[in-house]
Protein backbone atom coordinates (compact mmCIF):
# COMPACT_ATOMS: atom_id res chain seq x y z
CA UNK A 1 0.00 0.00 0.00
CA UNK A 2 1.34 3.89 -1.17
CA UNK A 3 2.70 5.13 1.68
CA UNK A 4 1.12 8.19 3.22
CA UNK A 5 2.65 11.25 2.55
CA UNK A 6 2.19 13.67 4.85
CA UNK A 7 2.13 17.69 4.44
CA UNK A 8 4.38 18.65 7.86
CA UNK A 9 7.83 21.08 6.84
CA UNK A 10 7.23 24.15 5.04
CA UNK A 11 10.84 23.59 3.98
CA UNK A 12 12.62 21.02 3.17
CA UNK A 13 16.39 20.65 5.23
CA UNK A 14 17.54 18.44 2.61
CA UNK A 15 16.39 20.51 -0.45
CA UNK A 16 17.58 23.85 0.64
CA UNK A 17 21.27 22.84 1.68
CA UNK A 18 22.18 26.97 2.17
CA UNK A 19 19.57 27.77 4.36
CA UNK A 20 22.70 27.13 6.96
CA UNK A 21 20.17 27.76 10.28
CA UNK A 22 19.90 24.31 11.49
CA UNK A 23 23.06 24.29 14.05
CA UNK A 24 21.54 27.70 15.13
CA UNK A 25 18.35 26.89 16.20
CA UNK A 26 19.17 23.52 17.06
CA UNK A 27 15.88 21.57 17.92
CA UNK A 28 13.76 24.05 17.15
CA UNK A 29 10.46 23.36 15.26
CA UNK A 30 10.17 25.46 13.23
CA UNK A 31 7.67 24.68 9.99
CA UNK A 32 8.35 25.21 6.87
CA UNK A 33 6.69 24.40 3.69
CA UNK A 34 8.17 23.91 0.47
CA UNK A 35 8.31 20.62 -1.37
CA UNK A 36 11.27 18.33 -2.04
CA UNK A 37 12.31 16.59 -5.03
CA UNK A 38 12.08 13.28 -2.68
CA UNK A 39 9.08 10.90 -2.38
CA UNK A 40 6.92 12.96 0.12
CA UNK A 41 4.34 15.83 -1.24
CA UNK A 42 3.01 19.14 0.28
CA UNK A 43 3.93 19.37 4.14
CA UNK A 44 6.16 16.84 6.26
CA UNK A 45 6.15 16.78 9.89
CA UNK A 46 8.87 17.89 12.07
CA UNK A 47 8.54 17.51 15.87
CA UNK A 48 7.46 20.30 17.70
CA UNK A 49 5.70 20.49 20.99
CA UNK A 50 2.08 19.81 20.64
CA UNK A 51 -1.12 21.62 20.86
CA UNK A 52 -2.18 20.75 24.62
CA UNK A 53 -4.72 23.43 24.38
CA UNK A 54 -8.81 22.64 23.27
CA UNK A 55 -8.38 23.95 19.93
CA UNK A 56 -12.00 24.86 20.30
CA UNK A 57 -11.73 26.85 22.98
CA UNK A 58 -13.01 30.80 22.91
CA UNK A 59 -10.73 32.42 20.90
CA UNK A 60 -8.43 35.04 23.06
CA UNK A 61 -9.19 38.68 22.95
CA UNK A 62 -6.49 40.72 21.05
CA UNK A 63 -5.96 42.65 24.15
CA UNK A 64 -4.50 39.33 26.07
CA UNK A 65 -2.02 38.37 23.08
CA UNK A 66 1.53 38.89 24.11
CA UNK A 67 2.16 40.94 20.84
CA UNK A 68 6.19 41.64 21.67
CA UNK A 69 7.89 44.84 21.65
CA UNK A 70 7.12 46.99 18.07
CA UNK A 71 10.27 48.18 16.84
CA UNK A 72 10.42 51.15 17.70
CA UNK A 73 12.13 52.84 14.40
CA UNK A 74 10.51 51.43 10.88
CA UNK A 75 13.42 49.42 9.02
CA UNK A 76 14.39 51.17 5.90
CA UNK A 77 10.97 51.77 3.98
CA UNK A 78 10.53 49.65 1.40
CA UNK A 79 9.58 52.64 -0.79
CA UNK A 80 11.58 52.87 -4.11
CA UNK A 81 14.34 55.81 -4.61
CA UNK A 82 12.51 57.89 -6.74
CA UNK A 83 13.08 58.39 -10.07
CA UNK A 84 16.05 60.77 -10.64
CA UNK A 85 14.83 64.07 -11.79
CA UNK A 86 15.37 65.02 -15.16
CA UNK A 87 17.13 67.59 -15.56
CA UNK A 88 15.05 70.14 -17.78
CA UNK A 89 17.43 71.85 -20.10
CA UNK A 90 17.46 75.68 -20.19
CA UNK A 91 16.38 75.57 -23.55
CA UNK A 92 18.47 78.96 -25.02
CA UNK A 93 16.42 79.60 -27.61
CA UNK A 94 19.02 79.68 -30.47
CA UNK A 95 17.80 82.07 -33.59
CA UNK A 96 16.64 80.52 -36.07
CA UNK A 97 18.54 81.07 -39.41
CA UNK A 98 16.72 82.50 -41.82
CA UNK A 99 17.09 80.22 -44.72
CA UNK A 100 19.49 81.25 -47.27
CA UNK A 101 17.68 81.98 -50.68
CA UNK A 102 19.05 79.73 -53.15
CA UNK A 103 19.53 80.51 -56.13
CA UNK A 104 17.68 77.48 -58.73
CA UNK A 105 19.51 74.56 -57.46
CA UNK A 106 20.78 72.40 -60.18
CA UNK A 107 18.72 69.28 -59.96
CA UNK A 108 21.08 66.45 -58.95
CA UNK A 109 20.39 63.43 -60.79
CA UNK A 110 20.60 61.37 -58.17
CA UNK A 111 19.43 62.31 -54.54
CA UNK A 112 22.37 60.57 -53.21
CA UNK A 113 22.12 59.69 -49.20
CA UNK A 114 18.81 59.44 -48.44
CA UNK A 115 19.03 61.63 -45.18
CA UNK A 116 19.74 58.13 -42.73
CA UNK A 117 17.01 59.51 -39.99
CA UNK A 118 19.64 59.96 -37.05
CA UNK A 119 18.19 57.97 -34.95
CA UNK A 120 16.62 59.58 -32.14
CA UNK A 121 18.45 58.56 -28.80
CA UNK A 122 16.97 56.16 -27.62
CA UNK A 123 15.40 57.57 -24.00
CA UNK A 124 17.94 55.62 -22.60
CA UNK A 125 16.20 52.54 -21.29
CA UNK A 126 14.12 54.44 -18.92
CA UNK A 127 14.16 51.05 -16.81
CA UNK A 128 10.44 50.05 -15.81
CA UNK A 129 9.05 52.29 -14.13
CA UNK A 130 9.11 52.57 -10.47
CA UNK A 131 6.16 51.22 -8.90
CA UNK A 132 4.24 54.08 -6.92
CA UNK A 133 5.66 54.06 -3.68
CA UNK A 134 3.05 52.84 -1.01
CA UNK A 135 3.23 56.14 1.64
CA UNK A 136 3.89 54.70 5.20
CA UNK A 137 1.26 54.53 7.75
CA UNK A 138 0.15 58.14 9.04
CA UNK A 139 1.06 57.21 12.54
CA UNK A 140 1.66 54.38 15.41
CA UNK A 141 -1.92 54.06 16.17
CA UNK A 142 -3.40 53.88 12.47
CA UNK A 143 -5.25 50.01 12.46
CA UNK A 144 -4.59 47.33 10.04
CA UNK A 145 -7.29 46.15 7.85
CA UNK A 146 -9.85 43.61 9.54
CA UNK A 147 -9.70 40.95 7.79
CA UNK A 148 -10.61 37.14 8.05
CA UNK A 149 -7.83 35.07 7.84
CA UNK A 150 -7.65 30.80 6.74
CA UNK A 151 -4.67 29.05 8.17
CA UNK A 152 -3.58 25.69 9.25
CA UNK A 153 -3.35 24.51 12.66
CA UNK A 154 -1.12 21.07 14.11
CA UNK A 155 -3.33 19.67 16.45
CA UNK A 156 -1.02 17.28 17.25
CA UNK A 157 -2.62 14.12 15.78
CA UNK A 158 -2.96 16.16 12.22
CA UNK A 159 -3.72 19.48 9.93
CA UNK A 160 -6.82 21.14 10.15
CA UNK A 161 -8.14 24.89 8.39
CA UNK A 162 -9.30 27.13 11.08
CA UNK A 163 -10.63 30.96 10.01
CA UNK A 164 -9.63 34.09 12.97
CA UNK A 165 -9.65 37.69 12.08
CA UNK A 166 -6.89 39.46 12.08
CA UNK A 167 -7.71 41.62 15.32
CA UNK A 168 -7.76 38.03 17.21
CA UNK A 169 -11.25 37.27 17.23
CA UNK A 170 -13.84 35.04 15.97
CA UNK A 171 -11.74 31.79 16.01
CA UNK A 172 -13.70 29.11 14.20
CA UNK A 173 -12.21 25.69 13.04
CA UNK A 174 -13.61 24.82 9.39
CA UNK A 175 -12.30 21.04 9.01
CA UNK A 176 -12.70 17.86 11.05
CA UNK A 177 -11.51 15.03 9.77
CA UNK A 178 -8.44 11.97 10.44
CA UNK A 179 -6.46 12.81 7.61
CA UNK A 180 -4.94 16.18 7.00
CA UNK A 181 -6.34 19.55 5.82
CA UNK A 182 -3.49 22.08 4.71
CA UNK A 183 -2.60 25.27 2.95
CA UNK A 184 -5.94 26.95 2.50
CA UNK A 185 -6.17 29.82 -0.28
CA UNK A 186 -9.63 31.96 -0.18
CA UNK A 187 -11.41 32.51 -3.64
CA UNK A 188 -11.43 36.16 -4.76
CA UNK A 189 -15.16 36.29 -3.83
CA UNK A 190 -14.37 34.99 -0.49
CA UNK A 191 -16.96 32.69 -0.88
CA UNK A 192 -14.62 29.22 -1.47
CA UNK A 193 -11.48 27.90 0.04
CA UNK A 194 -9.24 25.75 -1.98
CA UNK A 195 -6.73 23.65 0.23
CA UNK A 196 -4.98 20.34 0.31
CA UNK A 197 -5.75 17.33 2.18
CA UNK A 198 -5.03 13.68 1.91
CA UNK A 199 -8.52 12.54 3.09
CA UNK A 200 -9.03 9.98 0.18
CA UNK A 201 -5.27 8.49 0.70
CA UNK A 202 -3.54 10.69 -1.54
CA UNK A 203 -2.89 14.18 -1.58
CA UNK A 204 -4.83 16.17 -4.00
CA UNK A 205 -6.55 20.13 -3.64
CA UNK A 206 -10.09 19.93 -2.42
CA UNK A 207 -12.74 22.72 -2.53
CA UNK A 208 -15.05 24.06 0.28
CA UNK A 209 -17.46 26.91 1.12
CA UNK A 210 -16.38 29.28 3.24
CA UNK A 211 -17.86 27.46 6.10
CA UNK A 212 -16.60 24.80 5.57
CA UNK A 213 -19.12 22.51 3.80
CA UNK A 214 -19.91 21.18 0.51
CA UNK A 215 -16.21 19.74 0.40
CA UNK A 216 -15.39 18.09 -3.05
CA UNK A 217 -12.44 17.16 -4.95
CA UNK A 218 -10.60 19.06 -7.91
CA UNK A 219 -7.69 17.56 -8.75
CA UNK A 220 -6.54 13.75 -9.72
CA UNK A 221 -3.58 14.05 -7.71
CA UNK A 222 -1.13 12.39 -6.29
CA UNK A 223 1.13 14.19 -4.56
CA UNK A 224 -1.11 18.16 -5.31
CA UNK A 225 -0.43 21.19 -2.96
CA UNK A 226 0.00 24.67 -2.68
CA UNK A 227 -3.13 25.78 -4.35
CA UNK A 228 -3.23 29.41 -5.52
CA UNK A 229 -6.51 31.38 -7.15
CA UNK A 230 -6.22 33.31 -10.67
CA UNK A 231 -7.72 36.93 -9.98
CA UNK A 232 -11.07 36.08 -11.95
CA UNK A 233 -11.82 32.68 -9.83
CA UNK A 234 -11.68 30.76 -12.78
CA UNK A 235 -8.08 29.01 -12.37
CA UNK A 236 -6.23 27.25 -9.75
CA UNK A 237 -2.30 27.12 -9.77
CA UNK A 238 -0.87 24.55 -7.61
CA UNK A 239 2.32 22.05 -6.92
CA UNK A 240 2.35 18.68 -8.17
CA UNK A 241 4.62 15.85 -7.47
CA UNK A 242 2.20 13.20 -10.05
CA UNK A 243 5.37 12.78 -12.10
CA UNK A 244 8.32 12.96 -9.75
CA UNK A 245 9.36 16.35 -8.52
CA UNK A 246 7.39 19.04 -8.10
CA UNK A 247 5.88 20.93 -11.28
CA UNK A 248 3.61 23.40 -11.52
CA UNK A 249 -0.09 22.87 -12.57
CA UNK A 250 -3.09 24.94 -13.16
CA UNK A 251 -6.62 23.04 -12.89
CA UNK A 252 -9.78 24.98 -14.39
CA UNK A 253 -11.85 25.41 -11.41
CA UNK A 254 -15.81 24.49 -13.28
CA UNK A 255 -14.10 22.13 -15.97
CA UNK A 256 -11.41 20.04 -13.46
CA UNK A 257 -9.34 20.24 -16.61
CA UNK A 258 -5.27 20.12 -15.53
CA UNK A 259 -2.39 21.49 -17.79
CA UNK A 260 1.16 21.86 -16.78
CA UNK A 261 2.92 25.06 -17.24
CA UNK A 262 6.23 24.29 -15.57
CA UNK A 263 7.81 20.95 -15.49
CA UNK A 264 11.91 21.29 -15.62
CA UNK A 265 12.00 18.26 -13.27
CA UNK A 266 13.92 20.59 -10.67
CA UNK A 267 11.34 21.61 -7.84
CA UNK A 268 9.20 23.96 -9.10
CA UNK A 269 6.31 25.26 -5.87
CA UNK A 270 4.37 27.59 -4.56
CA UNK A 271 3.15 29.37 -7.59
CA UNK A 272 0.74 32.77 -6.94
CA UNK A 273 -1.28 34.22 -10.01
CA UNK A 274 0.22 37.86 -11.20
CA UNK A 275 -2.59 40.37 -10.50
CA UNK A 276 -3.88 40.60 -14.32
CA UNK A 277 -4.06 36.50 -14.04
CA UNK A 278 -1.35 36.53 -16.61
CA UNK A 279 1.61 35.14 -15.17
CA UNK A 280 2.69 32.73 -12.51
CA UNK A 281 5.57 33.35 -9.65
CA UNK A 282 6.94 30.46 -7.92
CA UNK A 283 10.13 29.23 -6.05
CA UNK A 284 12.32 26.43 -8.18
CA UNK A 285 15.52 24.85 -7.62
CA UNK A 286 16.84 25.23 -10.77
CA UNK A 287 20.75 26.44 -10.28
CA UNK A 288 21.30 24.82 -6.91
CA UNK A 289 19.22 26.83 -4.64
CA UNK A 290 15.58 27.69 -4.46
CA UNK A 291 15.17 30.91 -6.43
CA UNK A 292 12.37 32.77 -7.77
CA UNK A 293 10.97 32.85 -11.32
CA UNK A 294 7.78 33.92 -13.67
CA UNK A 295 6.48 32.08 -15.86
CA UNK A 296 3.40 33.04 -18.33
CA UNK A 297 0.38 30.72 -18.12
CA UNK A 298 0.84 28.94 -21.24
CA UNK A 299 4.06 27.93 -19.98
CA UNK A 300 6.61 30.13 -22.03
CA UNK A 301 9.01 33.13 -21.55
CA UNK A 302 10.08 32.13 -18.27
CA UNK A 303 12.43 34.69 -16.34
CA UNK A 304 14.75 34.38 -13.70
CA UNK A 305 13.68 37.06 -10.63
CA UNK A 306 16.17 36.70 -7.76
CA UNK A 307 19.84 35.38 -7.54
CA UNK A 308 21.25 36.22 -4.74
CA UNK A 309 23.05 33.23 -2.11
CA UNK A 310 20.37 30.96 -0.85
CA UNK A 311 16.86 30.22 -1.27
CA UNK A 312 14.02 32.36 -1.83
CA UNK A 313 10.57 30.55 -1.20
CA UNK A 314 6.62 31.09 -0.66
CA UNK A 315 6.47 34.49 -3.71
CA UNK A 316 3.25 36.50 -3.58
CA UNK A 317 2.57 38.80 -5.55
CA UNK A 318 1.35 42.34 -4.49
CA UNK A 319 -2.07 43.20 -5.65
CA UNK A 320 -1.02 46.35 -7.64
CA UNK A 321 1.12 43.91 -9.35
CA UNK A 322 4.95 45.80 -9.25
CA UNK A 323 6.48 43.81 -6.30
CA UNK A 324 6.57 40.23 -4.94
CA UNK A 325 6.65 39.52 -1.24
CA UNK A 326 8.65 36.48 -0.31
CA UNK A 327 10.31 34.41 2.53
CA UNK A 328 14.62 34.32 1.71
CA UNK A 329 17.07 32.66 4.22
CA UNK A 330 19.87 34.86 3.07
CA UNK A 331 20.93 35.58 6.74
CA UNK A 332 21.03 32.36 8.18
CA UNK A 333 17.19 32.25 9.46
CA UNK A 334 14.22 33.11 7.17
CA UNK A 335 13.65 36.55 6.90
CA UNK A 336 10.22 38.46 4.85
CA UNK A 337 11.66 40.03 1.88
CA UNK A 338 10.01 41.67 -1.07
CA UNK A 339 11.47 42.53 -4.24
CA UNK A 340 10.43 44.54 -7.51
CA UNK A 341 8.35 42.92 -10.40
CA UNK A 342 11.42 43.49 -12.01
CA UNK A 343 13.67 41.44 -10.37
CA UNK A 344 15.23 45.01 -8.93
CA UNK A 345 15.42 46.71 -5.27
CA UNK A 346 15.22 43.58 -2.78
CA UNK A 347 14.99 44.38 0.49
CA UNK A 348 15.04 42.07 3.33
CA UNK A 349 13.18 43.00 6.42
CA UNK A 350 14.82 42.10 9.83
CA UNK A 351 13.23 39.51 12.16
CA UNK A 352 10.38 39.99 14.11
CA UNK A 353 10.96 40.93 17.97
CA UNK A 354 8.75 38.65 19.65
CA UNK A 355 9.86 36.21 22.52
CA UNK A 356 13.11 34.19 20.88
CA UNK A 357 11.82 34.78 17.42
CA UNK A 358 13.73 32.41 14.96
CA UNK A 359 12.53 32.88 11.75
CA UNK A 360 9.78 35.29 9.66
CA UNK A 361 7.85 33.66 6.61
CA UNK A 362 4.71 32.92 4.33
CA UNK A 363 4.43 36.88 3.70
CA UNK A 364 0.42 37.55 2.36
CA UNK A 365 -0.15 41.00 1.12
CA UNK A 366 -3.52 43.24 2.77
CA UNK A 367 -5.67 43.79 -0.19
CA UNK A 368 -4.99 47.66 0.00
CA UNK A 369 -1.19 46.71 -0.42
CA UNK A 370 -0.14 48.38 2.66
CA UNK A 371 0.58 45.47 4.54
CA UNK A 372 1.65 41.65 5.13
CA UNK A 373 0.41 39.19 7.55
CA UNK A 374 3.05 36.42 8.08
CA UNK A 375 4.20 33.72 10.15
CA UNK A 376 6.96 34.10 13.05
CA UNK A 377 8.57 31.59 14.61
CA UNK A 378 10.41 30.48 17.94
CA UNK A 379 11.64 27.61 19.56
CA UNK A 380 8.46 26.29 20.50
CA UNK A 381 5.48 27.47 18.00
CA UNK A 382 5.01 29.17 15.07
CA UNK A 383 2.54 32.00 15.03
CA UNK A 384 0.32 34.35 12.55
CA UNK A 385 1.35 38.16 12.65
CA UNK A 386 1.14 41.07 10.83
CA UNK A 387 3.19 44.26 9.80
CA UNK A 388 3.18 47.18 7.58
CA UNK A 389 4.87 46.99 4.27
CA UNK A 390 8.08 49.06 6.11
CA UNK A 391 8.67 46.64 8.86
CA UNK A 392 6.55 48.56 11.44
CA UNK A 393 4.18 47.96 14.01
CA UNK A 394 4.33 44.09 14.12
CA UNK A 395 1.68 42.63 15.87
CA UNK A 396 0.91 39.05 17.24
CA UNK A 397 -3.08 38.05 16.73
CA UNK A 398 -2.61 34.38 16.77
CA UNK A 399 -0.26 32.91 19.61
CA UNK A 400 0.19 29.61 20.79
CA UNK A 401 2.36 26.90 21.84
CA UNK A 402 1.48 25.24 18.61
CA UNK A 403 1.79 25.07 14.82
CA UNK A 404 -0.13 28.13 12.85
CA UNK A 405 0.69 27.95 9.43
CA UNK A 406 0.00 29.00 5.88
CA UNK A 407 -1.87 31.78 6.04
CA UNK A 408 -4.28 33.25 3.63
CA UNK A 409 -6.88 36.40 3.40
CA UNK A 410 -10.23 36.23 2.83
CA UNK A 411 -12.88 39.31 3.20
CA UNK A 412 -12.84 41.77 4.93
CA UNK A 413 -14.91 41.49 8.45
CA UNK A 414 -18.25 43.13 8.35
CA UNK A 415 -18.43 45.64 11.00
């Protein structure tokens, strides 16, 4: 009988090699998810210390979360230097010669040198345009956009999809079942989740309602994770191990048709839809180390987005479409990072300052682009936070001594 695969590490210690953290934070559990070219699919479990808590209980007021100190200075905006002022030349208005009467010129024969059209300089490669800089916050005290929020929780005997809202409150679990529910991604219309589970023996993406009924399978599988939503609800991306290694996949959502777009046979996951729904960003170990790359959705012109010395995983895209948020363990221990569409300006944000924070990951942008909601790490749990765009004002809404995962955003919360 197949062994069952399980969905447990967001990444995977053999696969990313440079990561380089796992001396550092010896024993800690700290999950990651990001598929391996090996025989397991989606998540694989690393020991951590369990959920003791009733996962049902009432959900904790914001007000009791221990939400760590904020920094107190915002890192280095992530705002893009402007671009460089043209200098307007003084325009001396030269005379203009008064043209010289000629006396009947001789018709040449032959109009010899066609006058080559110097070719206007080229406006030197005014290199894409910088994306709009998103203004920072007003002040401390402006709120973050409610939203509801799907993540999964370790309950110690397996994954399930629980729904909170970003200020802490109305904690509701949407799954119960043996096998495991992962990596839930909200419809644009909020009304379905898409997520992965291995209820039927094999690990395929399912579909649900928003409250969690009328669950029904999509995909064929095996081996199917990571599911990400065009903009138009029509399309799912998603991982696929079916023929080996991870490839990337996109499923029609009314049809169940399934077409690869990506299949280099070196680790291709986590794929998230461009904003116009015509490209595809997703982490691939293609050079020896995870980097990031786009892709269109037929599969063609793909392009190489980050470079730099060790692995860049879990891209999002931002919903104005000019950057990409990301998780990059450049530094030793993951860090958020977000770079241009361009493949320009990456900046990588420093680690949260919660209690004995080890790592920052799975960066989601806030519809109105202003902000991420992530996961943060420490030696005993990983937790859901969120930030603005700059760094600032981090805040803890989900904290446990447990595993809170995968995060994604649905509506907003109606007042």
């Amino acid at each position: 009988m197949r062994r069952r695969r399980s969905l447990r590490a967001e990444y995977s210690s053999a696969r990313v090699r440079s990561w380089g953290f796992g001396a550092a934070i010896a024993g800690a559990a700290l999950v990651l998810l990001v598929a391996c070219n090996g025989g397991s699919s989606g998540v694989i479990r690393v020991p951590i210390e369990r959920v003791t808590a009733d996962v049902r209980a009432t959900p904790v007021p914001v007000a009791e979360l221990p939400v760590g100190r904020p920094r107190p200075t915002p890192t280095a905006p992530v705002n893009l230097p402007p671009p460089t002022p043209t200098a307007t030349p003084t325009a001396t208005p030269s005379p203009t010669p008064e043209p010289t009467a000629t006396p009947s010129p001789t018709p040449s024969p032959t109009p010899t040198a066609t006058p080559t059209p110097t070719p206007s300089p080229t406006p030197t490669a005014t290199p894409t345009p910088a994306p709009t800089p998103t203004p920072a916050p007003p002040d401390p005290d402006t709120p973050f956009p409610l939203l509801w929020v799907a993540y999964q929780v370790d309950i110690g005997r397996n994954l399930e999809i629980y729904v909170i809202a970003t200020d802490g409150t109305g904690l509701r679990r949407l799954t119960i079942n043996p096998a495991d529910d992962a990596q839930p991604a909200w419809s644009p219309d909020g009304s379905t989740i898409a997520f992965a589970s291995n209820r039927d023996g094999e690990f395929r993406i399912w579909l649900m309602s928003s409250l969690g009924r009328d669950i029904r399978p999509l995909t064929q599988g095996p081996g199917d994770s990571r599911p990400s939503w065009s903009p138009d609800g029509s399309t799912i991306a998603f991982q696929s191990q079916r023929r080996g290694s991870p490839d990337i996949w996109i499923v029609d959502v009314e049809t169940g048709e399934e077409t690869q777009v990506v299949g280099s046979g070196r680790a291709e996951n986590s794929p998230s839809f461009s904003p116009d729904g015509s490209r595809i960003v997703y982490s691939a170990d293609r050079f020896g180390q995870f980097d990031l790359f786009t892709v269109a959705v037929d599969g063609s012109d793909v392009q190489r987005l980050t470079d730099a010395a060790g692995a860049d995983l879990e891209p999002r895209w931002s919903p104005d479409g000019t950057r990409v948020a990301f998780a990059t363990i450049r530094e030793r221990q993951p860090h958020v990072a977000i770079v241009n569409a361009d493949g320009t300006g990456t900046i990588v944000l420093p680690l949260s300052e919660f209690r004995y924070t080890l790592g920052d990951r799975a960066p989601v942008w806030t519809p109105d682009g202003r902000a991420l909601v992530y996961v943060t790490a420490d030696g005993d749990s990983s937790n859901l936070a969120v930030m603005w765009v700059d760094g600032s004002g981090r805040t803890l809404f989900v904290f446990r001594f447990g595993d809170d995962s995968a995060p994604s955003l649905g509506p907003a919360v109606a007042p």
